[in-house]
Protein backbone atom coordinates (compact mmCIF):
# COMPACT_ATOMS: atom_id res chain seq x y z
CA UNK A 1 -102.81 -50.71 65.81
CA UNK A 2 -105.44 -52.78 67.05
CA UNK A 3 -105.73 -51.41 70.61
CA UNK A 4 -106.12 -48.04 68.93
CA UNK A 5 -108.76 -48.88 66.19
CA UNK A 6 -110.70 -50.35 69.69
CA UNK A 7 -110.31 -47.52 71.42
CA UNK A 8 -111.68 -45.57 68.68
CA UNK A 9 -114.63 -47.24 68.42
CA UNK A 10 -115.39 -47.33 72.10
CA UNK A 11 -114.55 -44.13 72.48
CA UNK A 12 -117.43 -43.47 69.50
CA UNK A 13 -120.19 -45.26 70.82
CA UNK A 14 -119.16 -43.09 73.70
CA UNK A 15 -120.31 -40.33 72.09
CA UNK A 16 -122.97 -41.61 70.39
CA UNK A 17 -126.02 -40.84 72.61
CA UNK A 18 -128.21 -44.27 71.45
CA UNK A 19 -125.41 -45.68 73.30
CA UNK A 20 -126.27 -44.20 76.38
CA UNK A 21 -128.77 -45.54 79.38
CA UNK A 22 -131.62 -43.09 80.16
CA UNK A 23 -130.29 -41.69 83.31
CA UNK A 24 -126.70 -40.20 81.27
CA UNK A 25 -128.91 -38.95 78.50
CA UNK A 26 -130.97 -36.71 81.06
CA UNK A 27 -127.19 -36.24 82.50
CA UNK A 28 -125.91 -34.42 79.21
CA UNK A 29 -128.90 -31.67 79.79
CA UNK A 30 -127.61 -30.89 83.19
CA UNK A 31 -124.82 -28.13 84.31
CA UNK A 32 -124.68 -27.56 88.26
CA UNK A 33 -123.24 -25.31 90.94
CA UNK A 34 -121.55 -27.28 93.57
CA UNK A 35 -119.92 -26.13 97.46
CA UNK A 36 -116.50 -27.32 96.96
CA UNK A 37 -112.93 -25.87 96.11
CA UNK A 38 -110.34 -28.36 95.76
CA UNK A 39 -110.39 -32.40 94.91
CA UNK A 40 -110.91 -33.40 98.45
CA UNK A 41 -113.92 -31.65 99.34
CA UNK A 42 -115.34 -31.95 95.75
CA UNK A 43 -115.97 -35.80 96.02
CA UNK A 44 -119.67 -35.84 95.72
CA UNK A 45 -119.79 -33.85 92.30
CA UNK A 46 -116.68 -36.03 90.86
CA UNK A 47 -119.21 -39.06 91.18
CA UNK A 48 -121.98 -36.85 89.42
CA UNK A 49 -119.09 -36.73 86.84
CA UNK A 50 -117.73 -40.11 86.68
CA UNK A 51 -121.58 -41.46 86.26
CA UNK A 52 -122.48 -39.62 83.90
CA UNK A 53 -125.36 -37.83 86.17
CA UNK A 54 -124.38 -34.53 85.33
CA UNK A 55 -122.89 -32.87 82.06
CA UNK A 56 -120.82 -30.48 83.76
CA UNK A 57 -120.39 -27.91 86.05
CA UNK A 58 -120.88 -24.12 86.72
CA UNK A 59 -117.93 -22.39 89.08
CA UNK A 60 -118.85 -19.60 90.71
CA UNK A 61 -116.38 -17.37 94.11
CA UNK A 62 -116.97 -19.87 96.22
CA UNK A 63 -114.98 -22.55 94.27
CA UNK A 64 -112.15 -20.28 93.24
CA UNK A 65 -110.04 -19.79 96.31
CA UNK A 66 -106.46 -21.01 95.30
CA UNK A 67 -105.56 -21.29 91.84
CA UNK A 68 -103.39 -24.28 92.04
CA UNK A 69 -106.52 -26.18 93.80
CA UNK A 70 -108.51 -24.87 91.03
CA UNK A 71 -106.49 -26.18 88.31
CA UNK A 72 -105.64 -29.31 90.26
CA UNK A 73 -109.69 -29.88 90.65
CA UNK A 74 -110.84 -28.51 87.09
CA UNK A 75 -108.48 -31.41 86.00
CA UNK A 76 -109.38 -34.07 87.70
CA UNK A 77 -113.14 -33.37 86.63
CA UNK A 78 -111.68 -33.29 83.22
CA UNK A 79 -110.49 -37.44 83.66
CA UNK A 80 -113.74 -38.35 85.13
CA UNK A 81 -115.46 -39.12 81.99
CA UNK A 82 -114.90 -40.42 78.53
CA UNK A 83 -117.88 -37.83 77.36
CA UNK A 84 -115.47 -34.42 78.24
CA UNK A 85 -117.67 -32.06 81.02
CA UNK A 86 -118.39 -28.56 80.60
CA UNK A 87 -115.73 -27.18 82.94
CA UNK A 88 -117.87 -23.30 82.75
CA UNK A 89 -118.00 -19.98 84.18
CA UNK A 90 -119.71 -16.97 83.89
CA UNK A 91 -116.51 -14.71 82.78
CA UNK A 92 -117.29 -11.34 81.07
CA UNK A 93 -114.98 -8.95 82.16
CA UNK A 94 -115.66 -6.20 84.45
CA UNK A 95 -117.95 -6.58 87.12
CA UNK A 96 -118.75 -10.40 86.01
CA UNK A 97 -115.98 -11.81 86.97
CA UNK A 98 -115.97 -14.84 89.29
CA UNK A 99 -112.11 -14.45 90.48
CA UNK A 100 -109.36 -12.72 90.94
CA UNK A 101 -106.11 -14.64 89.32
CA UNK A 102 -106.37 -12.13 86.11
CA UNK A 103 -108.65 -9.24 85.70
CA UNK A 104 -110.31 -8.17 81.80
CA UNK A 105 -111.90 -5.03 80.69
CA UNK A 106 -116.29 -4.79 80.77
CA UNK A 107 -117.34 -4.90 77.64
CA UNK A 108 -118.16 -1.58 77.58
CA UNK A 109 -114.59 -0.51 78.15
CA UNK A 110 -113.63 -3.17 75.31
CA UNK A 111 -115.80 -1.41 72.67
CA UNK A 112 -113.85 1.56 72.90
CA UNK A 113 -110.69 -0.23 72.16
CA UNK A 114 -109.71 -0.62 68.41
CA UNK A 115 -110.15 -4.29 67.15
CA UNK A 116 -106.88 -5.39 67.20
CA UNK A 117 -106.88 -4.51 71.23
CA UNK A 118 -109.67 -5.50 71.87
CA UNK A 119 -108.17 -9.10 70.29
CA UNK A 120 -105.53 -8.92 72.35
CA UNK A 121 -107.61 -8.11 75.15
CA UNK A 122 -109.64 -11.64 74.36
CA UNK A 123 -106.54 -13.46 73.62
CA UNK A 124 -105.39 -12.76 77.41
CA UNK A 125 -108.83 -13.88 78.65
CA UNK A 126 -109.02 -17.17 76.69
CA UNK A 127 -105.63 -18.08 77.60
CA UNK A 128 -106.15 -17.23 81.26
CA UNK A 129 -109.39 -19.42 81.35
CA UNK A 130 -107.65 -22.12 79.29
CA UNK A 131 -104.64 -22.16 81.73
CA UNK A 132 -107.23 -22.41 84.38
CA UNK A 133 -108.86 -25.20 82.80
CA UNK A 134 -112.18 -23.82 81.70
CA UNK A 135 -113.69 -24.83 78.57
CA UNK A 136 -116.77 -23.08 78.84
CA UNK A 137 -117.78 -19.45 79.09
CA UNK A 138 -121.04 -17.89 79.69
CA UNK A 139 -120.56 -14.93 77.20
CA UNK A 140 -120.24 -12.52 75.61
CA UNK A 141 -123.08 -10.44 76.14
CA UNK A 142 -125.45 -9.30 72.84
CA UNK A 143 -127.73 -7.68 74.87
CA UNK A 144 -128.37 -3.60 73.45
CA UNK A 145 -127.68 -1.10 75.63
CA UNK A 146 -131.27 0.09 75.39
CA UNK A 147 -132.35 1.15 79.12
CA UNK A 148 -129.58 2.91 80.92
CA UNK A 149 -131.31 1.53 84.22
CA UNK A 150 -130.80 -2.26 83.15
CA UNK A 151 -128.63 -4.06 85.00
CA UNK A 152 -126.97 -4.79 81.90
CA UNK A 153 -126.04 -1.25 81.23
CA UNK A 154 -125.07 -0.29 84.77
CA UNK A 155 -122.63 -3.47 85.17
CA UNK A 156 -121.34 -2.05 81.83
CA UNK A 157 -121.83 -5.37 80.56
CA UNK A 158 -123.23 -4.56 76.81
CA UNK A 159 -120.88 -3.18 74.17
CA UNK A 160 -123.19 -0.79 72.51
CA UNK A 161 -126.68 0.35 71.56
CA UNK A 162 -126.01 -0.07 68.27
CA UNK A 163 -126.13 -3.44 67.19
CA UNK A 164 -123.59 -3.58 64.79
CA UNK A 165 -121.17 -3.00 67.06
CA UNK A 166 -122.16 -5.57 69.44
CA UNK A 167 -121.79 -8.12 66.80
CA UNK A 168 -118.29 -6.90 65.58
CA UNK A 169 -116.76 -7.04 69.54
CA UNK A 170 -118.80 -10.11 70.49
CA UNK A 171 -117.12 -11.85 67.47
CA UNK A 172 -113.94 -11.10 68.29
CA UNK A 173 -115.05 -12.20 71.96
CA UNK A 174 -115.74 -15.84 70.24
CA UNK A 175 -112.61 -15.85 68.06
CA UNK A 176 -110.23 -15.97 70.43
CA UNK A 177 -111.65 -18.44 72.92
CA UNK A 178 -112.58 -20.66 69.71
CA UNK A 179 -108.69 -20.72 68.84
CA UNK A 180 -108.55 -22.27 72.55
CA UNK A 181 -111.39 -24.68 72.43
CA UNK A 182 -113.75 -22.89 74.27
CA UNK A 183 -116.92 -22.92 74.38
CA UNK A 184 -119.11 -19.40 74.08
CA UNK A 185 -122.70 -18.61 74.48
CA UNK A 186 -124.29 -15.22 73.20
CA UNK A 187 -126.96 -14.33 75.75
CA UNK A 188 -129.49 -13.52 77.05
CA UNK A 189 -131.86 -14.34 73.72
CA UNK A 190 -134.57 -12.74 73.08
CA UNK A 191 -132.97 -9.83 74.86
CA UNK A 192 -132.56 -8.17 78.42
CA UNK A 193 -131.77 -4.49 77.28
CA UNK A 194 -134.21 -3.05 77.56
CA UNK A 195 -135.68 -3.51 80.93
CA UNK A 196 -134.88 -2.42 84.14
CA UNK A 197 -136.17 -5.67 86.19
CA UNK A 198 -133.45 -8.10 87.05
CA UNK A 199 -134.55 -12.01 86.81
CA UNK A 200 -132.31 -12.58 89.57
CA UNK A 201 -134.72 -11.48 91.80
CA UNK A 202 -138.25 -11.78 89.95
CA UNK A 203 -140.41 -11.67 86.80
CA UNK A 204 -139.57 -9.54 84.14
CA UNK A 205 -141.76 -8.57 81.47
CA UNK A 206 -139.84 -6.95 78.33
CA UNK A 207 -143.00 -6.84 76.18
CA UNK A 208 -144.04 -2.81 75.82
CA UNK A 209 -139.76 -2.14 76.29
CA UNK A 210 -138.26 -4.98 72.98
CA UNK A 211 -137.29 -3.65 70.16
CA UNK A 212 -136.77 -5.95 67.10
CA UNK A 213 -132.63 -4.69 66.73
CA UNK A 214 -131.95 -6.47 69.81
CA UNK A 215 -132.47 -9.57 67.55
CA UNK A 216 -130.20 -8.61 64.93
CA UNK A 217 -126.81 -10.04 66.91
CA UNK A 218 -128.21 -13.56 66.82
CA UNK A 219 -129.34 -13.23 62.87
CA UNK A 220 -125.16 -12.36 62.60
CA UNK A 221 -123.99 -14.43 65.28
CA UNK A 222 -126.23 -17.89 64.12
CA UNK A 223 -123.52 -19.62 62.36
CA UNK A 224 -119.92 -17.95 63.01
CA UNK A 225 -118.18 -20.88 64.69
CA UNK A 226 -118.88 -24.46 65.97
CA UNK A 227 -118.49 -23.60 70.02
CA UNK A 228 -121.38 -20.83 69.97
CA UNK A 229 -124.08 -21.56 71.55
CA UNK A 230 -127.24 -19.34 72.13
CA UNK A 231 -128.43 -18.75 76.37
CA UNK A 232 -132.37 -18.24 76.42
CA UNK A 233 -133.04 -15.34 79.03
CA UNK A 234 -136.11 -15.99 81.53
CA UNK A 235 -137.78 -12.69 79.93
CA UNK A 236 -141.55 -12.56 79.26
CA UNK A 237 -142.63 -10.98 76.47
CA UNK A 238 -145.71 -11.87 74.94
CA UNK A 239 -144.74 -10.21 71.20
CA UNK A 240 -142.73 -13.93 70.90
CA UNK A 241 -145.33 -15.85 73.86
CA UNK A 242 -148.48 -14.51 76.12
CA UNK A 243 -148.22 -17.48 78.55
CA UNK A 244 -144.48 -18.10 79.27
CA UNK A 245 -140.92 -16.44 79.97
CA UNK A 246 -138.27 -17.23 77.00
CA UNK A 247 -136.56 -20.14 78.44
CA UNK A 248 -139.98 -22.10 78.92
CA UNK A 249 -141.87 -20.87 75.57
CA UNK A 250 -141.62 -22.90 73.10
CA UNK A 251 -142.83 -20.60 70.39
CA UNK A 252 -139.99 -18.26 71.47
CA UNK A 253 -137.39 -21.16 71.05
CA UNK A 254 -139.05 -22.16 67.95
CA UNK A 255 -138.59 -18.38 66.82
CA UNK A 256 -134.66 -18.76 67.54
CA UNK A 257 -134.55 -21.85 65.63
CA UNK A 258 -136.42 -21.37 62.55
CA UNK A 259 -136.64 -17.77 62.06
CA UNK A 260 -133.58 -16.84 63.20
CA UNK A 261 -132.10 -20.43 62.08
CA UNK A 262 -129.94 -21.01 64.98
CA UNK A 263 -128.97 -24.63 64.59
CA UNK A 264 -126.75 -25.49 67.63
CA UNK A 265 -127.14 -26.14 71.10
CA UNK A 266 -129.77 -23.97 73.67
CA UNK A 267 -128.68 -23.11 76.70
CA UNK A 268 -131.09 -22.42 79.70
CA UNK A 269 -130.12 -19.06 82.30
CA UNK A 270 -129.95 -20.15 85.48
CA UNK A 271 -133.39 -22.06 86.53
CA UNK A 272 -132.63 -21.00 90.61
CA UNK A 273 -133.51 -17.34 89.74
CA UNK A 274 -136.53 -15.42 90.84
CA UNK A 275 -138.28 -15.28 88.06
CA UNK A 276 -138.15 -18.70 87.19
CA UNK A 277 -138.25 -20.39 91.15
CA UNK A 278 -140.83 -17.91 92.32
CA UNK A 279 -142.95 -18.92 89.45
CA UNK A 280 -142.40 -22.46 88.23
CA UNK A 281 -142.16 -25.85 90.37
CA UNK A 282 -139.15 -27.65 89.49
CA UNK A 283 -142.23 -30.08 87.66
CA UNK A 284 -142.93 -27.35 85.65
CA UNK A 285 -139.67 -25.96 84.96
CA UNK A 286 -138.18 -29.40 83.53
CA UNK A 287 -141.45 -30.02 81.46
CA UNK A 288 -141.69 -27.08 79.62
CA UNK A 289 -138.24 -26.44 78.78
CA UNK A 290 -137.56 -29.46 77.67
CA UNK A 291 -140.33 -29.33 75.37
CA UNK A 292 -139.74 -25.96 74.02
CA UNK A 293 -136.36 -27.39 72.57
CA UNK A 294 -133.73 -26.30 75.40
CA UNK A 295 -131.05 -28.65 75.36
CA UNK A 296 -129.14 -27.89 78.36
CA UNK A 297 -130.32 -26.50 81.99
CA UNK A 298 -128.13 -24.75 84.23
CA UNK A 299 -129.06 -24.87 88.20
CA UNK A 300 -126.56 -22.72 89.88
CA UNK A 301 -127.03 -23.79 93.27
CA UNK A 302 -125.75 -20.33 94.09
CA UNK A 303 -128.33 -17.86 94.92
CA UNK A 304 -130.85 -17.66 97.75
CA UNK A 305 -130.29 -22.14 98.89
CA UNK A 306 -128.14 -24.91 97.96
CA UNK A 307 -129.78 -28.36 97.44
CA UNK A 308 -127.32 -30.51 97.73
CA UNK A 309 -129.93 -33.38 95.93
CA UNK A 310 -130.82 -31.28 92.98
CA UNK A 311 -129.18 -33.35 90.88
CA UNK A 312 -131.25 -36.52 91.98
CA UNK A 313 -134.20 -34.26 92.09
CA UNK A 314 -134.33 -33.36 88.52
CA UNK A 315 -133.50 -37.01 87.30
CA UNK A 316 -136.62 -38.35 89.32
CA UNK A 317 -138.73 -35.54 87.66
CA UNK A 318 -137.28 -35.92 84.31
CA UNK A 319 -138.02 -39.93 84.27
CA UNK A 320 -141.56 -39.70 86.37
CA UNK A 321 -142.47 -36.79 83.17
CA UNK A 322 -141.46 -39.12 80.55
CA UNK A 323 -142.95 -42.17 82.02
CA UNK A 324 -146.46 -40.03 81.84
CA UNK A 325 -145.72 -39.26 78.60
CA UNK A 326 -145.28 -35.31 79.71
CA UNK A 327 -142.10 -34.42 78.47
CA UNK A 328 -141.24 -35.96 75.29
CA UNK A 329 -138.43 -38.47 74.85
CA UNK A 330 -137.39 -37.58 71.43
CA UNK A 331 -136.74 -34.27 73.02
CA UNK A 332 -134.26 -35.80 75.36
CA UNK A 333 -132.81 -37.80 72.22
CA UNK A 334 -132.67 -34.69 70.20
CA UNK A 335 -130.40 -32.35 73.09
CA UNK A 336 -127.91 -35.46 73.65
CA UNK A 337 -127.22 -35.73 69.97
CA UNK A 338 -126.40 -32.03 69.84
CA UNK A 339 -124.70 -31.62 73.16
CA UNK A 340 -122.49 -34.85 72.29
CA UNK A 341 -121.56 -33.42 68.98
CA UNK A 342 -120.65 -29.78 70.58
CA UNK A 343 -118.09 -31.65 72.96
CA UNK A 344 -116.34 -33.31 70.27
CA UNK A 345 -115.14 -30.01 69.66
CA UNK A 346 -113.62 -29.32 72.96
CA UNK A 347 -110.55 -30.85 74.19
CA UNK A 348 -109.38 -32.27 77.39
């Protein structure tokens, strides 16, 4: 009985993130791609893990090339760390799909189902990702189907125009991985619909195209379950900010938080996209999303380069920023509290 009412406790201070040193608080905030597809050739991440340098990971093709390595790996990720990692992927169905082991409908396709499909439809996704030991998924997709050139509407990955019927599918999207203990996040805030400029590849300015429906997802979506969180697009649109793209403008974040009233956990898109690496020094990037209130930041490592030292490279920044008094601390105090209490929801 003892031994268990110690463990306990540990285990809380664990998760209590006045516990933690600098260096694992700036950890939390971090999700990284990684070259790497089984526990062997993985080693260099699992100490990222078992540190506490990193929060979790992002899995994209490259990583996925047996399934019994991938479960094998996802799991021994999973023992790493007292604080549980994001395990995550970007799995929408359709065309965004990082594998092969199971296939699921776009979402387009999955609007025209009736609801009770398109539950089952999410049932046999969650369970697939959950057998494959994910416990984090990039999606669904809230985005309106408002420019038939977007690469959101030619990847067929929005549900409707209508955003009513975003919100009905994209619930039952987050139902069904919730019953597994997954984690969802509704992107890509304030909305990619209705542009035709993909942030892969370079700035995109949303500002003459926005229209204020494509907000009215998030207004439904704010509160429906514990594991939703909210990705910030890299869109500029100077209706919410004239100087900066969404996911480094704090007036756009502040906008999702108090008008809005989303009150969980902000999730970056990927910072290694165009419009964000063409534009920004990594300086830059850390310092003013941090400040604008994103609590974690996703580097894929997985477009044009792979830096195998990112990791160390956004630590140094990070600590050099708040040394200067740049970034704010109480920032950094703020995301760990709310990332820590999201992962107490998640299982391992």
């Amino acid at each position: 009985m003892i031994k268990r009412l110690f463990g306990a406790f540990v285990l809380l201070m664990t998760l209590n993130s006045f516990a933690l040193t600098l260096d694992e608080k700036i950890g939390q905030m971090i999700i990284v791609g990684f070259k790497g597809d089984n526990i062997n050739n993985t080693r260099k991440i699992q100490k990222q893990i078992q540190k506490g340098e990193i929060s979790g990971v992002i899995l994209f093709n490259k990583n996925l090339k047996s399934k019994e390595d991938l479960i094998k790996m996802n799991e021994k990720f999973l023992s790493l760390n007292k604080v549980t990692p994001f395990i995550a992927i970007d799995n929408e169905g359709g065309m965004i799909q990082r594998h092969d082991y199971f296939s699921n409908l776009s979402a387009k396709e999955t609007s025209q189902l009736k609801e009770d499909e398109a539950q089952k439809e999410y049932e046999k996704m969650a369970d697939s990702l959950k057998e494959l030991k994910f416990n984090t998924n990039f999606a669904p997709v809230v985005d309106l189907e408002l420019n038939k050139k977007s690469i959101i509407s030619i990847k067929k990955r929005s549900y409707s125009d209508n955003p009513k019927i975003v919100s009905k599918y994209a619930k039952i999207f987050i139902d069904e991985h919730n019953k597994k203990n997954i984690i969802t996040s509704i992107k890509h805030f304030p909305g990619h619909g209705s542009i035709d400029v993909d942030t892969h590849l370079s700035f995109a300015d949303a500002t003459n195209t926005f229209k204020k429906e494509e907000l009215e997802p998030y207004y439904d979506l704010k509160n429906y379950d514990k594991l939703n969180t909210v990705m910030v697009s890299h869109i500029f649109n100077s209706k919410f900010d004239n100087k900066h793209p969404a996911s480094l403008s704090k007036k756009t974040i502040d906008y999702l938080k108090n008008d809005v009233g989303f009150k969980g956990v902000i999730i970056s898109d990927d910072m290694d996209m165009g419009a964000i690496k063409n534009n920004y020094t990594l300086d830059e990037t850390l310092r003013l999303s941090i400040n604008s209130g994103v609590n974690v930041l996703i580097f894929s490592n997985n477009i044009k380069f792979y830096d195998r030292n990112i990791v160390k490279k956004i630590h140094k920044s990070i600590k050099k920023q708040v040394k200067s008094g740049e970034i704010d601390i109480e920032n950094i105090d703020a995301s760990c509290e709310k990332i820590l209490e999201l992962k107490k929801n998640i299982e391992k």
